[in-house]
Protein backbone atom coordinates (compact mmCIF):
# COMPACT_ATOMS: atom_id res chain seq x y z
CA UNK A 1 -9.53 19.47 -4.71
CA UNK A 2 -10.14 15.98 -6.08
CA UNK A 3 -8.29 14.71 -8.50
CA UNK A 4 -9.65 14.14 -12.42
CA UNK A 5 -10.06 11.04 -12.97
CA UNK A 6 -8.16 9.48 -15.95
CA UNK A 7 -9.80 7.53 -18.65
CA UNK A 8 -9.37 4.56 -19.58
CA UNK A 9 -7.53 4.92 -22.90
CA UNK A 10 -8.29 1.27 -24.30
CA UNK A 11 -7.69 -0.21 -27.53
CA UNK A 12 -11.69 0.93 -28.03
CA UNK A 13 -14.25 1.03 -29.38
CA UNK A 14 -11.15 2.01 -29.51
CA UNK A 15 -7.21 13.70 -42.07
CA UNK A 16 -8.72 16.45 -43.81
CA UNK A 17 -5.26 17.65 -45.18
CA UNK A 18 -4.52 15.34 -47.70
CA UNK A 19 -1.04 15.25 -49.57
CA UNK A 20 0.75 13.35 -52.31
CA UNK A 21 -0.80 10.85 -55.23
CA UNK A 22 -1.87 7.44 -54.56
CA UNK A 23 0.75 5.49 -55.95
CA UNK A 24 3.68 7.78 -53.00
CA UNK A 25 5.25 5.12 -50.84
CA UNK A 26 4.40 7.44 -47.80
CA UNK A 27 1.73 10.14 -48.03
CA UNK A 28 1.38 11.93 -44.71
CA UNK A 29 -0.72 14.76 -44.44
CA UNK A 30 -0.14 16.92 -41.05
CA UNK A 31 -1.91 19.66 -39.52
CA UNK A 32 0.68 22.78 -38.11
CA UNK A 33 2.03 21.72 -35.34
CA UNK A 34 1.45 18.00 -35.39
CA UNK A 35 3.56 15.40 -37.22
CA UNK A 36 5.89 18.48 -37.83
CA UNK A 37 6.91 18.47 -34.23
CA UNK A 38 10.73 17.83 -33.77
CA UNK A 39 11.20 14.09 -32.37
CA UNK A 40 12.69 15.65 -28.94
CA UNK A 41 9.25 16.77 -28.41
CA UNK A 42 7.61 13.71 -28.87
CA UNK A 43 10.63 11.92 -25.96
CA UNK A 44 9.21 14.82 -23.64
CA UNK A 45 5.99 13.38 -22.93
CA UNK A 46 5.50 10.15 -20.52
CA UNK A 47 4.77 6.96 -21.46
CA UNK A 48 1.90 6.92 -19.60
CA UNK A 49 -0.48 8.40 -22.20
CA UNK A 50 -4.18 8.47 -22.45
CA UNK A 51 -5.92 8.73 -25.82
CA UNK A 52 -9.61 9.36 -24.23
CA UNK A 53 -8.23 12.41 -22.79
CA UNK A 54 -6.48 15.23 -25.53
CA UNK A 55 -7.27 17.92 -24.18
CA UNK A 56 -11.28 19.02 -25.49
CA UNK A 57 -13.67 19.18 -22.99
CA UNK A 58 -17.29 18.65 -24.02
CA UNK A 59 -19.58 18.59 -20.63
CA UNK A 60 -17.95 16.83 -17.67
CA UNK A 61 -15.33 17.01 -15.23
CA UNK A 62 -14.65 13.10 -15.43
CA UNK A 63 -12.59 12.75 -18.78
CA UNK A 64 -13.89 9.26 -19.24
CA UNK A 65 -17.60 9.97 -19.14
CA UNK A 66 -16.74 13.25 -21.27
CA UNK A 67 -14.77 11.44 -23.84
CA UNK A 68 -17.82 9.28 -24.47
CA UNK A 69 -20.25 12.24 -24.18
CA UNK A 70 -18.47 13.97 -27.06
CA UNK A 71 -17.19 11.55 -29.29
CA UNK A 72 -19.78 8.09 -28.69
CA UNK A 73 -22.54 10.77 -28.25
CA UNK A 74 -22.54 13.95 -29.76
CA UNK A 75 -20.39 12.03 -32.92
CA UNK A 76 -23.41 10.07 -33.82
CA UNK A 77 -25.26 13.60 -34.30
CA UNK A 78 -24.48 13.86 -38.12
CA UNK A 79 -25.76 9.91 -38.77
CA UNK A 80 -28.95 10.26 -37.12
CA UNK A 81 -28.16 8.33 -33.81
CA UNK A 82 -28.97 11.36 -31.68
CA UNK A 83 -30.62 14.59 -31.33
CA UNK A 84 -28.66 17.73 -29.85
CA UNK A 85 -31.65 18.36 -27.77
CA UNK A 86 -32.26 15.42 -26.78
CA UNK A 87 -28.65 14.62 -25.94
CA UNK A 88 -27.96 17.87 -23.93
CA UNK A 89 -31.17 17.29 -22.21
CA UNK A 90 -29.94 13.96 -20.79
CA UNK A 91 -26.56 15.37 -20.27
CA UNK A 92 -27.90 18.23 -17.68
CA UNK A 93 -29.54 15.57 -15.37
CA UNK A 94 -26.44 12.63 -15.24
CA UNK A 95 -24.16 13.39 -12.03
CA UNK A 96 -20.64 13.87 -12.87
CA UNK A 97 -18.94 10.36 -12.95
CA UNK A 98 -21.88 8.78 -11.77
CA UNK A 99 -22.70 5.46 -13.56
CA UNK A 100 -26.15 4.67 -12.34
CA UNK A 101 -27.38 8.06 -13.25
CA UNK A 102 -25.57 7.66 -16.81
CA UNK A 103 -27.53 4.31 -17.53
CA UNK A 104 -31.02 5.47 -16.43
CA UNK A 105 -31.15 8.78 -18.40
CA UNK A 106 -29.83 7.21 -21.73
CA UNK A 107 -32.22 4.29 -21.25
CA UNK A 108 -34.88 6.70 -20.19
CA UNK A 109 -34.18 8.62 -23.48
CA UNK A 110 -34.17 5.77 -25.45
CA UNK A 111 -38.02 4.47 -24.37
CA UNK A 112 -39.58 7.98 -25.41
CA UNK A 113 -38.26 7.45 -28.68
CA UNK A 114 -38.91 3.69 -29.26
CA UNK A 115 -42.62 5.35 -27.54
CA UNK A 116 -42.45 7.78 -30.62
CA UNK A 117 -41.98 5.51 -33.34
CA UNK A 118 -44.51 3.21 -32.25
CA UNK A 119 -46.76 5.81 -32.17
CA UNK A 120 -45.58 6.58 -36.14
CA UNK A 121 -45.42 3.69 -36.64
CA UNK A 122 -49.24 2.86 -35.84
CA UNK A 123 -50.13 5.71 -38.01
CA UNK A 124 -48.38 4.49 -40.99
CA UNK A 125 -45.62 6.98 -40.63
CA UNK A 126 -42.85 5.34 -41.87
CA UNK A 127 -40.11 7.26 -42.18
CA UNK A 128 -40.96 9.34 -38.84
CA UNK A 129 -40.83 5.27 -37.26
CA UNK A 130 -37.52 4.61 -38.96
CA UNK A 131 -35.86 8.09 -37.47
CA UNK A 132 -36.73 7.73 -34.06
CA UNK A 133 -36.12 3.45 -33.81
CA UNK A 134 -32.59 4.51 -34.97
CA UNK A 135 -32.52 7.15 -32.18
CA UNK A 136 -34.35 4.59 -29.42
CA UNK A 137 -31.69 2.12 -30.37
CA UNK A 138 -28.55 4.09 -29.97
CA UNK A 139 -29.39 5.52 -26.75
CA UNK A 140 -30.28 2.34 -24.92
CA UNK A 141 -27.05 1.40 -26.68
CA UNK A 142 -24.75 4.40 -25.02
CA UNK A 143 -27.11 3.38 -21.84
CA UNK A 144 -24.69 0.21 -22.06
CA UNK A 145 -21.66 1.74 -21.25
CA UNK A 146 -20.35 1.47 -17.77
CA UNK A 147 -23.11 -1.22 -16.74
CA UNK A 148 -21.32 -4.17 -15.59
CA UNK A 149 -22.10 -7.79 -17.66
CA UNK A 150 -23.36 -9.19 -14.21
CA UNK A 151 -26.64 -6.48 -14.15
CA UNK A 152 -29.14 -8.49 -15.80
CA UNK A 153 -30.23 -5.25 -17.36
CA UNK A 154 -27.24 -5.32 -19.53
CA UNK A 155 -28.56 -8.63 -21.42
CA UNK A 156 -32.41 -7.30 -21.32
CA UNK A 157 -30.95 -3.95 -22.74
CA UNK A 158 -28.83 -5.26 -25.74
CA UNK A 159 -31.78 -7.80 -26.61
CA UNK A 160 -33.78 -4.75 -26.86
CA UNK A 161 -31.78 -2.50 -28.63
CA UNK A 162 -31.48 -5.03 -31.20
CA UNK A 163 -34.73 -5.55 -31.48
CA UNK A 164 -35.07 -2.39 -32.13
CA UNK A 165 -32.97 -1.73 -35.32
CA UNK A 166 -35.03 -5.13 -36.23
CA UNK A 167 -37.87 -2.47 -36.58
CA UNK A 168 -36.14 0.34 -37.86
CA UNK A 169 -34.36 -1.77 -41.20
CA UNK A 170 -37.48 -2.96 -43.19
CA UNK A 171 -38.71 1.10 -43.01
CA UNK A 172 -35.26 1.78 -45.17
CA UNK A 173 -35.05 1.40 -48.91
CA UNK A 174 -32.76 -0.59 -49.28
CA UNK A 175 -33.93 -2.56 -45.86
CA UNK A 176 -31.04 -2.59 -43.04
CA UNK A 177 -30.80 -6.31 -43.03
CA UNK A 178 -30.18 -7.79 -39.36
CA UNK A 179 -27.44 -10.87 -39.98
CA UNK A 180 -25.57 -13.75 -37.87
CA UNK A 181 -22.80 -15.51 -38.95
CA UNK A 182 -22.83 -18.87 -37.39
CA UNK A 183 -19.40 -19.43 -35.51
CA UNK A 184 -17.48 -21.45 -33.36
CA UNK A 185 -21.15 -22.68 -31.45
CA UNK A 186 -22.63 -19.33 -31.79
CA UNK A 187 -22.94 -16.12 -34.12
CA UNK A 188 -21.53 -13.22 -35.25
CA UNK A 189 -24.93 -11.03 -35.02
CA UNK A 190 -24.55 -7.72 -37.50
CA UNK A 191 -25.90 -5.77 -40.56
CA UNK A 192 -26.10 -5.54 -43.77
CA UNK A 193 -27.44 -2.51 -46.19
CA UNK A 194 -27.25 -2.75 -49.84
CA UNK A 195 -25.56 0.52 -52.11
CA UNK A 196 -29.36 0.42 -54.12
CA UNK A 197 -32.05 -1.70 -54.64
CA UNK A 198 -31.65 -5.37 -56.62
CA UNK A 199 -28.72 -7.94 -57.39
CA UNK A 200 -26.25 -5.58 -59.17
CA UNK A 201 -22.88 -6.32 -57.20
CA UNK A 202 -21.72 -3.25 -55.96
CA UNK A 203 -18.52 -2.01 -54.04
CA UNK A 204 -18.51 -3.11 -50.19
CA UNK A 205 -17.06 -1.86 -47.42
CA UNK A 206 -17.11 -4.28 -44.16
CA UNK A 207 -16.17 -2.30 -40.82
CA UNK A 208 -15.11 -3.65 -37.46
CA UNK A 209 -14.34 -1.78 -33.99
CA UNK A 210 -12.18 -2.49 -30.95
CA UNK A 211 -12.72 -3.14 -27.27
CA UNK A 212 -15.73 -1.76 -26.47
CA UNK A 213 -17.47 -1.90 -29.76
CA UNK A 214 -21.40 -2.63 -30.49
CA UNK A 215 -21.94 -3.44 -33.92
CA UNK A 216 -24.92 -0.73 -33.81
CA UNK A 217 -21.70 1.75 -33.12
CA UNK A 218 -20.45 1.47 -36.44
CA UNK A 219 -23.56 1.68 -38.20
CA UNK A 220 -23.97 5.02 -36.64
CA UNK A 221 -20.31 5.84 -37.42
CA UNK A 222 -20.53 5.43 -41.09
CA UNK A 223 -23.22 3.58 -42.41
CA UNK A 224 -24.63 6.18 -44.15
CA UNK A 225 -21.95 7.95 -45.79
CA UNK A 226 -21.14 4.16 -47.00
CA UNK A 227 -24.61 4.39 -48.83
CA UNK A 228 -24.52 7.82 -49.80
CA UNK A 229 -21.57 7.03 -52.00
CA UNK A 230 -22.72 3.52 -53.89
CA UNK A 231 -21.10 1.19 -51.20
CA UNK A 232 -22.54 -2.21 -49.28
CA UNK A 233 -22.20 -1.53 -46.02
CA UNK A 234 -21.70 -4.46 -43.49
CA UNK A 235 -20.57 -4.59 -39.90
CA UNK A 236 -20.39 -7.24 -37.38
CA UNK A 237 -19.69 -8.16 -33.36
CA UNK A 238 -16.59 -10.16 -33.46
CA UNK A 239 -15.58 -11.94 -30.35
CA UNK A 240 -14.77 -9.77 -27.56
CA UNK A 241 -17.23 -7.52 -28.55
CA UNK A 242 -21.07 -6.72 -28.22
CA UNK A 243 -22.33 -9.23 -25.80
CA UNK A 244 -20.10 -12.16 -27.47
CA UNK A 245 -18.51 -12.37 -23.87
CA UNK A 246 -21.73 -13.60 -21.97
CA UNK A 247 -21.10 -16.60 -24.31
CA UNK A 248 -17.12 -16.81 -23.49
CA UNK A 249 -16.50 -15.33 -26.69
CA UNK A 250 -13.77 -12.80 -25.75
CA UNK A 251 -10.93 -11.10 -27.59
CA UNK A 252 -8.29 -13.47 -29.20
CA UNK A 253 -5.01 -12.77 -30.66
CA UNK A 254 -6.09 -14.89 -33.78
CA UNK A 255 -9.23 -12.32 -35.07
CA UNK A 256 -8.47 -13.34 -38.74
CA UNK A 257 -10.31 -16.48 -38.07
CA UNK A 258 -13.62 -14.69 -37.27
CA UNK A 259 -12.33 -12.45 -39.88
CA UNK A 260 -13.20 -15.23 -42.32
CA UNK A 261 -15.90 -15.97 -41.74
CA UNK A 262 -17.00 -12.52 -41.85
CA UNK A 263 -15.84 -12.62 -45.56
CA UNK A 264 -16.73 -15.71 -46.43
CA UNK A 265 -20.45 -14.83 -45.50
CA UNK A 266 -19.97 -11.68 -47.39
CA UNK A 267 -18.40 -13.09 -50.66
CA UNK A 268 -21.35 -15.21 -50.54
CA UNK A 269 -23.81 -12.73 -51.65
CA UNK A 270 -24.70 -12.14 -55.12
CA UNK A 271 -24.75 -8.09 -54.40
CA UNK A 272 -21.25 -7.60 -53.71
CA UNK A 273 -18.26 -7.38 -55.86
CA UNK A 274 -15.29 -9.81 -55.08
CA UNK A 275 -13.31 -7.24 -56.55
CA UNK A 276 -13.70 -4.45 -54.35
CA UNK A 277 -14.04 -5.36 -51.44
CA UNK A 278 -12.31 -3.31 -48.26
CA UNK A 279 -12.52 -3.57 -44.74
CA UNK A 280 -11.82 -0.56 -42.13
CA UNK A 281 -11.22 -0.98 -38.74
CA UNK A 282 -10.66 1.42 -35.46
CA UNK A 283 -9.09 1.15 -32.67
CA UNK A 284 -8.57 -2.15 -31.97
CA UNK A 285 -9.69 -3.08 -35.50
CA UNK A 286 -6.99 -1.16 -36.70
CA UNK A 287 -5.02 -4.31 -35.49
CA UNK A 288 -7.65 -7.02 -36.50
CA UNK A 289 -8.24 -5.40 -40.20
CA UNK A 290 -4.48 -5.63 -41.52
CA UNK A 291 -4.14 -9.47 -39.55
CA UNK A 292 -6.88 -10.40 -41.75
CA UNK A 293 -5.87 -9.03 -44.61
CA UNK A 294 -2.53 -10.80 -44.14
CA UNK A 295 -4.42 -14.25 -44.33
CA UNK A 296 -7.03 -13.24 -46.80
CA UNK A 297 -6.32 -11.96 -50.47
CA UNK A 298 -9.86 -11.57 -50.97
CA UNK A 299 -9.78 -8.24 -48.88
CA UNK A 300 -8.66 -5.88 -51.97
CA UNK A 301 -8.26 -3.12 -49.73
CA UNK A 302 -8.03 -2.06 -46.12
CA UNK A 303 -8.18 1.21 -43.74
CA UNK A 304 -7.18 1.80 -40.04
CA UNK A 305 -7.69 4.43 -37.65
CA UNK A 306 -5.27 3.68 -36.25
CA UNK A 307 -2.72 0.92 -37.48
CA UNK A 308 -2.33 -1.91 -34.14
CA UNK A 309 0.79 -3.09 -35.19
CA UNK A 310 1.46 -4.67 -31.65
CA UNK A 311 -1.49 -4.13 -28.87
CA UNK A 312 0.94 -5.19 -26.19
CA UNK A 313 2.94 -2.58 -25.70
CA UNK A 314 0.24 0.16 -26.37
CA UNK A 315 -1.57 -0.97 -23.58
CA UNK A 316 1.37 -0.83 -21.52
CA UNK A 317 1.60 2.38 -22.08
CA UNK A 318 -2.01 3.15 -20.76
CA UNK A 319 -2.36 4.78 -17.23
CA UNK A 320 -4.67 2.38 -16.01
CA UNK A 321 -2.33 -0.86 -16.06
CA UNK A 322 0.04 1.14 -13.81
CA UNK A 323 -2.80 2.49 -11.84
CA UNK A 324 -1.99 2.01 -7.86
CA UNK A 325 -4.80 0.79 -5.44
CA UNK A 326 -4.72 4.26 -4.71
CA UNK A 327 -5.34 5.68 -7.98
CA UNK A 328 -8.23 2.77 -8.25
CA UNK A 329 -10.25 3.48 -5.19
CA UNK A 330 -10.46 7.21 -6.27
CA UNK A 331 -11.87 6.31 -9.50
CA UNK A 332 -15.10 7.34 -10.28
CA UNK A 333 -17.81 4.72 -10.82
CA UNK A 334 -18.32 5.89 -14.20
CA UNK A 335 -14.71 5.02 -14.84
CA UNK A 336 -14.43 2.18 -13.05
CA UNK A 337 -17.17 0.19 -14.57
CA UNK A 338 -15.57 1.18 -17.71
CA UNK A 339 -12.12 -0.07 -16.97
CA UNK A 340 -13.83 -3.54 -15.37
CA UNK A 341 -15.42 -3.91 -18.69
CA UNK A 342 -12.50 -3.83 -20.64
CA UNK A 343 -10.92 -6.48 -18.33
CA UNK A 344 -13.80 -8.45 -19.11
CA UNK A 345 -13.72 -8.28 -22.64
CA UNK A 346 -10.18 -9.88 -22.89
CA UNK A 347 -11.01 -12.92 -20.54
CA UNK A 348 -9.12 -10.71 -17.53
CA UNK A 349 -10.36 -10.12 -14.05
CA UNK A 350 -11.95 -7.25 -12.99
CA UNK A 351 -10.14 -6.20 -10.44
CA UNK A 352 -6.55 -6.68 -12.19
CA UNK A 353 -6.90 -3.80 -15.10
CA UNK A 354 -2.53 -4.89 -14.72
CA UNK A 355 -3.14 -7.77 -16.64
CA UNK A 356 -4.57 -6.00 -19.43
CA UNK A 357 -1.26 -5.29 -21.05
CA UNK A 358 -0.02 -9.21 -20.81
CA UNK A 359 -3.28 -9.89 -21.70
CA UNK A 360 -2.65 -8.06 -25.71
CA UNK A 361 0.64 -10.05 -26.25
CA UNK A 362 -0.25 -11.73 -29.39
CA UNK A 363 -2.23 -9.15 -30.90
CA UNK A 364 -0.23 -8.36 -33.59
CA UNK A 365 0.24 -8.16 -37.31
CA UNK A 366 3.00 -8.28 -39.73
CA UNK A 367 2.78 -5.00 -42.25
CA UNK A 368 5.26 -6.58 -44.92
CA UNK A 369 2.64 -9.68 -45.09
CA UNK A 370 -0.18 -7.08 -46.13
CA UNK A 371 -0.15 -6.67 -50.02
CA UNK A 372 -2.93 -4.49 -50.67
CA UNK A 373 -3.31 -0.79 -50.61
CA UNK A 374 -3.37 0.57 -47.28
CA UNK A 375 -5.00 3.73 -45.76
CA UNK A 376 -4.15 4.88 -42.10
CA UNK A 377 -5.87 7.65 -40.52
CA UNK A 378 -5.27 9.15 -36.64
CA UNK A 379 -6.48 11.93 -35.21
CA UNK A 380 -3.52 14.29 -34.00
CA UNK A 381 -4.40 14.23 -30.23
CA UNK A 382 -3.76 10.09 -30.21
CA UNK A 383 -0.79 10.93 -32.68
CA UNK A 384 0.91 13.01 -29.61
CA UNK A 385 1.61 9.25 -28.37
CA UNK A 386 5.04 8.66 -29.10
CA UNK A 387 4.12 5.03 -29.42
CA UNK A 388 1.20 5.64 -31.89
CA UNK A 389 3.38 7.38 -33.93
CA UNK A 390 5.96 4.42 -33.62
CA UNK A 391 3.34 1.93 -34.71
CA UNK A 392 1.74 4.53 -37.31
CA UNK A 393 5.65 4.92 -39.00
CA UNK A 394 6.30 1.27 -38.03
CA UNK A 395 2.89 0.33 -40.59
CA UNK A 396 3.54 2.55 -43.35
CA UNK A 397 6.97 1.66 -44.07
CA UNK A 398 6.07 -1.88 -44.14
CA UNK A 399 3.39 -1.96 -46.32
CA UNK A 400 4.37 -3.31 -49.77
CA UNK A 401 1.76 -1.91 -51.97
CA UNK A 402 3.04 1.41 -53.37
CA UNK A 403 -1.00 3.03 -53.11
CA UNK A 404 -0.79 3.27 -49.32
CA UNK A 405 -1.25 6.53 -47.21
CA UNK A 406 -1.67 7.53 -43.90
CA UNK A 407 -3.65 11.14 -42.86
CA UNK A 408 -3.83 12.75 -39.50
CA UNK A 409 -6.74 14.88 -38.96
CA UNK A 410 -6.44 17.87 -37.29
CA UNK A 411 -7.38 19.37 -33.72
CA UNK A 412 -8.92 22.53 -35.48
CA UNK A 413 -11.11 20.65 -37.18
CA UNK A 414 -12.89 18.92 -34.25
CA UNK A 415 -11.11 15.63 -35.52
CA UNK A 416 -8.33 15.04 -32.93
CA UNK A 417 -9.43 12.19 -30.59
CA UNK A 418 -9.17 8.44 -30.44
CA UNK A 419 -11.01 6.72 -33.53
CA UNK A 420 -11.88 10.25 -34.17
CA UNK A 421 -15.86 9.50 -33.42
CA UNK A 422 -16.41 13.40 -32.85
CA UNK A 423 -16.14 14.80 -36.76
CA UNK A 424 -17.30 11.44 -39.23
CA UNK A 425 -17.85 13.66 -41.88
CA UNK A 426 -14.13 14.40 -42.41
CA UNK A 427 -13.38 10.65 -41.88
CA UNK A 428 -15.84 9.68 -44.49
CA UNK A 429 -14.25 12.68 -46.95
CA UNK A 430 -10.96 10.73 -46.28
CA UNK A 431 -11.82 7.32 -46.20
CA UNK A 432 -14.10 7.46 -49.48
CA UNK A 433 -12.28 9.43 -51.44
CA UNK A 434 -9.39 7.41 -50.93
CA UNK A 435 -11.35 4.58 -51.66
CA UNK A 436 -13.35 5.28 -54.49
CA UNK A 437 -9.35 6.40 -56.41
CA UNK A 438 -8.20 2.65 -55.47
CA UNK A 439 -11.30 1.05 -56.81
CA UNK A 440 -11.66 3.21 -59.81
């Protein structure tokens, strides 16, 4: 029989029980049988832990390619970056671990759509234009994943994807407005959608992501329970992210400078309010989100899922670092690709996914340096991790501001996995609700 392969449980891309007031020093809200779990139980399991991989299966045999299938996928369903159709439709026709056959049924997805809206488009249909550019986009997006930076159809593909939500933000009211940040020689490409129509400022919420992060992914994460609920919404690449690395932009251990400049272009604006202002991060911008708030007072509030108080040694706890050649040649290409991309992201080579972990020494942030209220939310799956739940207790404690709160969201609920991606509804019941108490 062959062996599963084992996902690549990165610092990605990489809560409905809520408990206690705002102003506890240490609000955590468990699901039966989660944080409750006595301490030996958590020194039973390995360190070797994989976050892409807690035990739901969606569609495939190869964890890695049904991790992204559930969560990067079928997640987007509720924000209007798939259809279940559509989605299950490519599903049945990609080969098990097969990365090739991945790409080409997203992409081929995504050109009926764009096809679609054109067609709308043409006719004047705008809002029938605007649903299925938004649907076009994401799946030449999720096309992305596994393709190597050295096919030249990763470049063509995220030129056209972009070009895509170009189309798609003028048919919104208020428009999706396509940004770029100049930085360092380059930009920080990203978007921007106003909470309603004219110069009022309004509350914003700026989100980031983590190691294999697209800007478009967070606009399909939460974008529009931001607007549903009066907020700004903004979202950028950062370096390390999108395709910042074809320019040498790749992760650094100093992300609050980028982090400026992603506020100071914000704060810049005449529609947002200085004083409310918050930032959320996941996965690895559950790292890059408090480290910028540490430098930054003008970041009145911040959220995690989950808190990256030290990347180092979570990523030495990842199965892939330790993987033997053995383990690597029986990889699927699926996963591979995956894993190579990663190494890529942080400046390593591809064929040393070891060096990842010395790689994220740096990465870290200080939680007694933070001063403003704090929100961290995990999914119970990653929070079986006995060093997630280190870093989680590690972050809360620290924290000096007494409205701080962390909220695991429970298995039973669909809301279990890394960054929780498969159930956004519950994280934007969490996230906003929390919110809108702090900026009352």
């Amino acid at each position: 029989m062959r062996k599963r392969p084992r996902p690549a449980t990165m610092v990605f891309l990489a809560s409905i029980l809520l408990a206690g007031t705002l102003t506890s020093s240490y609000c955590l809200a468990a699901p039966e049988g989660a944080a409750g779990k006595k301490t030996a139980e958590a020194g039973e399991q390995n360190k070797s832990f994989d976050a892409h991989d807690t035990g739901i299966r969606f569609r495939f045999n190869d964890t890695d390619m049904d991790f992204h299938f559930g969560t990067l996928v079928l997640g987007a369903a509720v924000n209007r970056g798939i259809e279940i159709g559509e989605a299950f439709y490519a599903a049945s026709r990609i080969k098990d671990g097969d990365a090739a056959s991945w790409q080409d049924e997203w992409y081929a997805l995504g050109t009926r759509a764009e096809a679609r809206g054109n067609a709308s488009l043409a006719g004047g249909h705008r809002v029938s234009a605007r649903d299925q550019y938004q649907r076009a986009a994401n799946y030449i997006r999720i096309s992305l994943v596994s393709m190597l930076p050295a096919d030249a159809r990763f470049k063509e593909r995220g030129i056209k994807l972009r070009g895509i939500m170009k189309k798609a933000g003028p048919l919104f009211d208020p428009p999706v407005e396509y940004l770029e940040i100049p930085f360092e020689g380059t930009v920080l490409p990203g978007y921007f959608r106003k909470a309603a129509a004219g110069k009022t400022p309004a509350k914003t919420l700026i989100m980031v992501g983590g190691g294999e992060t697209f800007a478009e992914d967070l606009y399909f994460y939460i974008m529009p329970q931001t607007h549903d609920r009066g907020y700004n919404f903004m979202t950028v690449d950062l370096p390390g992210q999108g395709m910042l690395p074809l320019e040498g932009k790749t992760f650094r251990p100093d992300m609050n400078v980028p982090m400026k400049a992603v506020i100071d272009y914000v704060l810049s604006r005449s529609d947002v309010d200085p004083r409310r202002l918050a930032a959320y991060g996941y996965s690895g911008g559950g790292g890059f989100v408090p480290q910028a708030a540490m430098h930054d007072p003008r970041i009145r509030a911040i959220a995690m899922n989950s808190a990256v108080v030290d990347a180092y040694p979570l990523f030495s706890t990842m199965p892939v670092v330790a993987a033997t050649k053995e383990e690597i040649a029986s990889w699927t290409t699926f996963h591979g690709n995956i894993v190579k991309a990663i190494c890529w992201r942080w400046g390593v080579a591809m064929d040393n996914p070891a060096g990842l972990a010395p790689a994220n020494k740096g990465y870290t942030f200080d939680p007694a340096k933070v001063a403003v209220p704090a929100l961290i939310i995990v999914g119970e799956g990653e929070y079986k991790s006995a060093e997630v739940q280190r870093q989680q207790k590690v972050a809360i404690d620290g924290f000096t501001n007494p409205r701080k709160k962390m909220v695991i969201t429970p298995s039973n609920e669909g809301a279990t996995n890394h960054c929780v991606m498969e159930n956004r509804s519950i994280i934007g019941q969490v996230l906003f609700d929390w919110l809108d108490e702090i900026f009352r």
